[in-house]
C-alpha atoms as a PDB file:
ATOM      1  CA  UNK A   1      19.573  18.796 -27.952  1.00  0.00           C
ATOM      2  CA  UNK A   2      15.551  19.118 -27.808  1.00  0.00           C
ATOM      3  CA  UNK A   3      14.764  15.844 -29.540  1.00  0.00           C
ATOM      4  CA  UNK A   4      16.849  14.141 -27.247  1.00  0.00           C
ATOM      5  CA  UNK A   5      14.998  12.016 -24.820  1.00  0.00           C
ATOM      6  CA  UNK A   6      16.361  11.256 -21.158  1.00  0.00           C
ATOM      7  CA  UNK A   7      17.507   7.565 -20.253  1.00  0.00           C
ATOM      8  CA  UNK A   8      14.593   5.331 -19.484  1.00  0.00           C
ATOM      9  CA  UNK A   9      11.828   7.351 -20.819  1.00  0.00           C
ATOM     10  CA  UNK A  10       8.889   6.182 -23.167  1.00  0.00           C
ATOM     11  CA  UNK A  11       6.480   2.782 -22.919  1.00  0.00           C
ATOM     12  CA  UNK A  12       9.744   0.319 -21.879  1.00  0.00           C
ATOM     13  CA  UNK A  13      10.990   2.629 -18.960  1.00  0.00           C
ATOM     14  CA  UNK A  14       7.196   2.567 -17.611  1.00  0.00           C
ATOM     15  CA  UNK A  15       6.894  -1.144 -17.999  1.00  0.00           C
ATOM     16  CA  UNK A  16      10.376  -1.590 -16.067  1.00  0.00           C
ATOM     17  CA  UNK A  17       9.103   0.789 -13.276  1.00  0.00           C
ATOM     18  CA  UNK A  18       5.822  -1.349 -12.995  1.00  0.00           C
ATOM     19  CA  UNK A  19       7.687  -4.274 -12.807  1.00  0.00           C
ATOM     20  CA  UNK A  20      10.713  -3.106 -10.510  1.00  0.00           C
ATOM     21  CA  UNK A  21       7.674  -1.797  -7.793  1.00  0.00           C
ATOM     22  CA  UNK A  22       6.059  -5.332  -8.226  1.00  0.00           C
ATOM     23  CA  UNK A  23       8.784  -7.459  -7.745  1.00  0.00           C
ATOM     24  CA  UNK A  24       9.626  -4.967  -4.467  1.00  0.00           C
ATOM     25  CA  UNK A  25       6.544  -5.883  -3.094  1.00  0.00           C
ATOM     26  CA  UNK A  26       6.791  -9.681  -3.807  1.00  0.00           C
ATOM     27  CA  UNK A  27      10.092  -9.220  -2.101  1.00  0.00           C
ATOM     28  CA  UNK A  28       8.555  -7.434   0.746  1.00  0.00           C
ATOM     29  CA  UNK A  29       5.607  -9.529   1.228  1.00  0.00           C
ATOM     30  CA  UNK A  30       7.805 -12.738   1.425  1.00  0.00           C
ATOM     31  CA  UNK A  31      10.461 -11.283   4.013  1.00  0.00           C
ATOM     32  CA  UNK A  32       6.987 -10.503   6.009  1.00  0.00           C
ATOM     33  CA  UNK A  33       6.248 -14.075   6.221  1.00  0.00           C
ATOM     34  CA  UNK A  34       3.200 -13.168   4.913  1.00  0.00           C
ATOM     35  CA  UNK A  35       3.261 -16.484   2.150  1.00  0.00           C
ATOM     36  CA  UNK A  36       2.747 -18.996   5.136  1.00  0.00           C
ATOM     37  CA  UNK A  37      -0.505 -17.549   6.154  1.00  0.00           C
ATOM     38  CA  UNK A  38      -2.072 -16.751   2.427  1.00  0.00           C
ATOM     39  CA  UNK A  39      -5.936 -18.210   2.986  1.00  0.00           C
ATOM     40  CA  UNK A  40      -8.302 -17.608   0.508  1.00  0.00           C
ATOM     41  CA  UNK A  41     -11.955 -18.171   1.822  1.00  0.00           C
ATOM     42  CA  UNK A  42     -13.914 -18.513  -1.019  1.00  0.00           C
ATOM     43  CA  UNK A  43     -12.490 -16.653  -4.420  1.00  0.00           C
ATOM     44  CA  UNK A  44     -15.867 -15.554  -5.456  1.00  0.00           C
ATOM     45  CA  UNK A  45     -17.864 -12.952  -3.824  1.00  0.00           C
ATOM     46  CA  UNK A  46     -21.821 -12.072  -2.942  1.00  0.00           C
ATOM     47  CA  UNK A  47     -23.375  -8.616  -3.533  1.00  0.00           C
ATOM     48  CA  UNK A  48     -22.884  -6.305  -0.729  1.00  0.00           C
ATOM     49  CA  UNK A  49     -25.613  -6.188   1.979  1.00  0.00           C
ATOM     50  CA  UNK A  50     -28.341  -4.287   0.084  1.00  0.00           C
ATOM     51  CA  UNK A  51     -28.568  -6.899  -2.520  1.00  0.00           C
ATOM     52  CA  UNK A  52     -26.978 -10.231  -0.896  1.00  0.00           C
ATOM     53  CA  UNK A  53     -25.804 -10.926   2.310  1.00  0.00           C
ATOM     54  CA  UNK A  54     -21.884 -10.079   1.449  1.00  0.00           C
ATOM     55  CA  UNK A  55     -18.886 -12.382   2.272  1.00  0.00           C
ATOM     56  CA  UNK A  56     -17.352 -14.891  -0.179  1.00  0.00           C
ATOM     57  CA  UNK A  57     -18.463 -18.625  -1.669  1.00  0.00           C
ATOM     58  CA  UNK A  58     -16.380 -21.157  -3.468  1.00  0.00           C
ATOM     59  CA  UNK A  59     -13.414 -23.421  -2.960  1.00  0.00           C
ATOM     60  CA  UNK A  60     -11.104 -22.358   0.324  1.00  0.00           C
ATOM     61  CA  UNK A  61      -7.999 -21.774  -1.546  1.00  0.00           C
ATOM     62  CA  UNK A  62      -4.591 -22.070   0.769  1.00  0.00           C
ATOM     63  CA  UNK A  63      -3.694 -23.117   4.289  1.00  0.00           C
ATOM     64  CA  UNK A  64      -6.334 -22.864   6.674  1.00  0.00           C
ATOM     65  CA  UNK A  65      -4.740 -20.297   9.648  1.00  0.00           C
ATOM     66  CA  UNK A  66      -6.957 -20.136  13.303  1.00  0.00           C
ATOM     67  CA  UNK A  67      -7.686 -16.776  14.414  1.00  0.00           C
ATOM     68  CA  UNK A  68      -5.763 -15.038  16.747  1.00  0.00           C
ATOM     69  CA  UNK A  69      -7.637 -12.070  19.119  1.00  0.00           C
END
């Protein structure tokens, strides 16, 4: 009737469409081959150009990959 919800619906349906679209893009990310060439360059990051001079600073994170043009 009326106070009959559909299948899935409320806070746990949402949480297991969140999760279902992460794990999709986990799975698509790794069949990319896209894990091998994770680099992180520095995980924190300067003010943008009006204030700082931009880019990143800290620990390189990763394998280091060269750069392909």
């Amino acid at each position: 009737m009326a106070d009959e919800k559909p299948k899935g619906a409320g806070p746990m349906g949402d949480v297991i469409f969140i999760l279902s679209v992460i794990g999709v893009l986990i799975v698509l990310w790794f069949a990319q081959g896209a894990h091998k060439a994770a680099d992180v360059k520095g995980i924190f990051l300067h003010p943008p150009t009006p204030v700082g001079q931009g880019g990143s600073y800290g620990p390189t994170v990763g394998t280091t990959t060269s750069q392909q043009n």
